[in-house]
Protein backbone atom coordinates (compact mmCIF):
# COMPACT_ATOMS: atom_id res chain seq x y z
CA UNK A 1 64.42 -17.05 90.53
CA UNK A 2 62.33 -14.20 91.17
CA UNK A 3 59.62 -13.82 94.13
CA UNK A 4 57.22 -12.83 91.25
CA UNK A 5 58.28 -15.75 89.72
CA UNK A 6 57.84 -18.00 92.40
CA UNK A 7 54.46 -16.63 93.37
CA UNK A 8 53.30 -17.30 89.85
CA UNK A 9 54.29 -21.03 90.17
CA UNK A 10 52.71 -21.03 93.59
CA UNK A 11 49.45 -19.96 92.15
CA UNK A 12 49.59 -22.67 89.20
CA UNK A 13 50.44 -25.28 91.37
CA UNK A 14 47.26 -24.55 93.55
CA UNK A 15 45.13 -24.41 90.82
CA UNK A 16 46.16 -27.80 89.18
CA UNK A 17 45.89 -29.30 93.15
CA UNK A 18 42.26 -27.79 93.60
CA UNK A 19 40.90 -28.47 90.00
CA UNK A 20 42.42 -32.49 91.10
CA UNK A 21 40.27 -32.25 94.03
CA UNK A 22 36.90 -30.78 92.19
CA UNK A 23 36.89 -32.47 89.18
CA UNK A 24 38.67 -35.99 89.30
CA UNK A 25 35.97 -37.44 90.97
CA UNK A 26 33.37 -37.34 88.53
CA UNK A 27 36.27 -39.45 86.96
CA UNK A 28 35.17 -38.44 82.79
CA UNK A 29 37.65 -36.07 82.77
CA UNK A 30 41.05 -36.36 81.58
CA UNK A 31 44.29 -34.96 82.70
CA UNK A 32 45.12 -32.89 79.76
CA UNK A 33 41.85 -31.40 80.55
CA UNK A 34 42.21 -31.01 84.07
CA UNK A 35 45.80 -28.80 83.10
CA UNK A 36 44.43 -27.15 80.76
CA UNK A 37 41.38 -25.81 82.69
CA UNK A 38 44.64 -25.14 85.61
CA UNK A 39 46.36 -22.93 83.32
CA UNK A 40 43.62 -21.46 81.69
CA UNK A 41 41.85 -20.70 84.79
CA UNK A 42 45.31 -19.48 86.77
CA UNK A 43 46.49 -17.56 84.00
CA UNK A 44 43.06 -15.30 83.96
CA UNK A 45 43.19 -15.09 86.71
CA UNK A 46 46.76 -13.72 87.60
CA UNK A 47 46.01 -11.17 84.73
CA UNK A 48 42.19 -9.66 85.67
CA UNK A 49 42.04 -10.84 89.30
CA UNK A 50 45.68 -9.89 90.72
CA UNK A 51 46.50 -7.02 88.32
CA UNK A 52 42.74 -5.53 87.75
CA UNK A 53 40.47 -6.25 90.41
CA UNK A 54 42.59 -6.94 93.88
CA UNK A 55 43.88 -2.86 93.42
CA UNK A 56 40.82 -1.62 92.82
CA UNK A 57 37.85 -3.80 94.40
CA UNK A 58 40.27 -5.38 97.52
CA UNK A 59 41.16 -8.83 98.24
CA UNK A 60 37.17 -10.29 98.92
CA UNK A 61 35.54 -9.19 95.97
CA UNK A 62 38.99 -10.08 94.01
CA UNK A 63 38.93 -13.47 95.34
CA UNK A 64 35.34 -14.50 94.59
CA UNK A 65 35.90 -13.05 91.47
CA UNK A 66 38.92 -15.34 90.78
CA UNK A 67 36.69 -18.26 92.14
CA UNK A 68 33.79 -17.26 89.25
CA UNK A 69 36.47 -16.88 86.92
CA UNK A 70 38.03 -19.78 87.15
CA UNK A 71 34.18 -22.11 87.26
CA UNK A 72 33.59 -19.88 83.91
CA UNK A 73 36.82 -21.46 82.51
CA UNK A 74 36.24 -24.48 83.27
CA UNK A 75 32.39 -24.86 82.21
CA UNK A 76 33.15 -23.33 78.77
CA UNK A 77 36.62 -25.72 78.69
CA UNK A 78 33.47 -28.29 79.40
CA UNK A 79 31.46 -27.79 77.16
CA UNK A 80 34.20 -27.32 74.54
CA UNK A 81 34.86 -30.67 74.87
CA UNK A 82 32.55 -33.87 74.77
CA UNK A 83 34.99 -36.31 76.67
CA UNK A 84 34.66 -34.25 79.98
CA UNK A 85 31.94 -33.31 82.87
CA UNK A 86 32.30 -30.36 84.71
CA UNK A 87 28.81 -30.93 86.34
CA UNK A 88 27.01 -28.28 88.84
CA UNK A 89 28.98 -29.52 91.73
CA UNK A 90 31.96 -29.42 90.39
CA UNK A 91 32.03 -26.12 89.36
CA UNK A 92 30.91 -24.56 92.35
CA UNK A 93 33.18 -27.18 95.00
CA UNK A 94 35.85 -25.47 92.11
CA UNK A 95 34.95 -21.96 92.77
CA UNK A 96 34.95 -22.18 96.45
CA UNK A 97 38.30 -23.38 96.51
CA UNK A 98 39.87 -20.58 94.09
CA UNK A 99 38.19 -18.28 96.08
CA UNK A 100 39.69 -19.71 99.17
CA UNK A 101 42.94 -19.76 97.88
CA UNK A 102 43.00 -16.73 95.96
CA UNK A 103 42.14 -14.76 99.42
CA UNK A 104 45.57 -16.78 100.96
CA UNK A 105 47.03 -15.84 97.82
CA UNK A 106 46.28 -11.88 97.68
CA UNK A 107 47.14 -11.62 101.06
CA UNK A 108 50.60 -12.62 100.47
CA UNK A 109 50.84 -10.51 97.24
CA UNK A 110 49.92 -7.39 99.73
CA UNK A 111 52.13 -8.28 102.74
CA UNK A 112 55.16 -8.37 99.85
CA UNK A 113 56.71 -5.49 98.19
CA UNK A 114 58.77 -7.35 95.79
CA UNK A 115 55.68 -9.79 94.60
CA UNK A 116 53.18 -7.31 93.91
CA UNK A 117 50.10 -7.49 91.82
């Protein structure tokens, strides 16, 4: 298995753990929801934050994009979908911990050679 490869499943794995953490405890959302805002969410962005913006803005304004990006995911995957809350607080305790781990995350991406962006 690849580093890239690796690094990718990294990066899902951290979003399903974080999106757990923000959003189970308003406890009306379900787990298919909850993965599919972690995919949706980590798959964006991989493809706009790591590829677009971390070249060409740098690792801060790439990771509080990724944390933005990944609360817009999950409000519209909210509001797409009457069974679930992704309430004010979620969202932003759901940013803040992208954006946290996307900065962990770019910084390995630029220490590597073979896993880059």
């Amino acid at each position: 298995m690849s580093k890239a490869l690796k690094a990718l499943l990294v990066k899902y794995g951290a979003t399903f753990f974080l999106a757990v953490i923000a959003f189970v405890p308003t406890g009306r959302n379900s787990w298919d929801w909850i993965v599919a805002v972690s995919i949706t969410a980590a798959t964006l962005n991989y493809l706009l934050g790591d590829f677009y913006l971390l070249p060409r803005a740098g690792n801060l304004a790439a990771s509080v994009g990724n944390g933005l990006l990944a609360a817009l995911a999950a409000y519209v995957a909210g509001n797409m979908l009457p069974a679930s809350s992704a309430g004010a607080g979620s969202l932003a305790l759901f940013a803040l911990l992208i954006a946290v781990e996307e900065y962990i995350f770019h910084m390995y991406l630029l220490r590597n050679k073979n896993v880059a962006p």
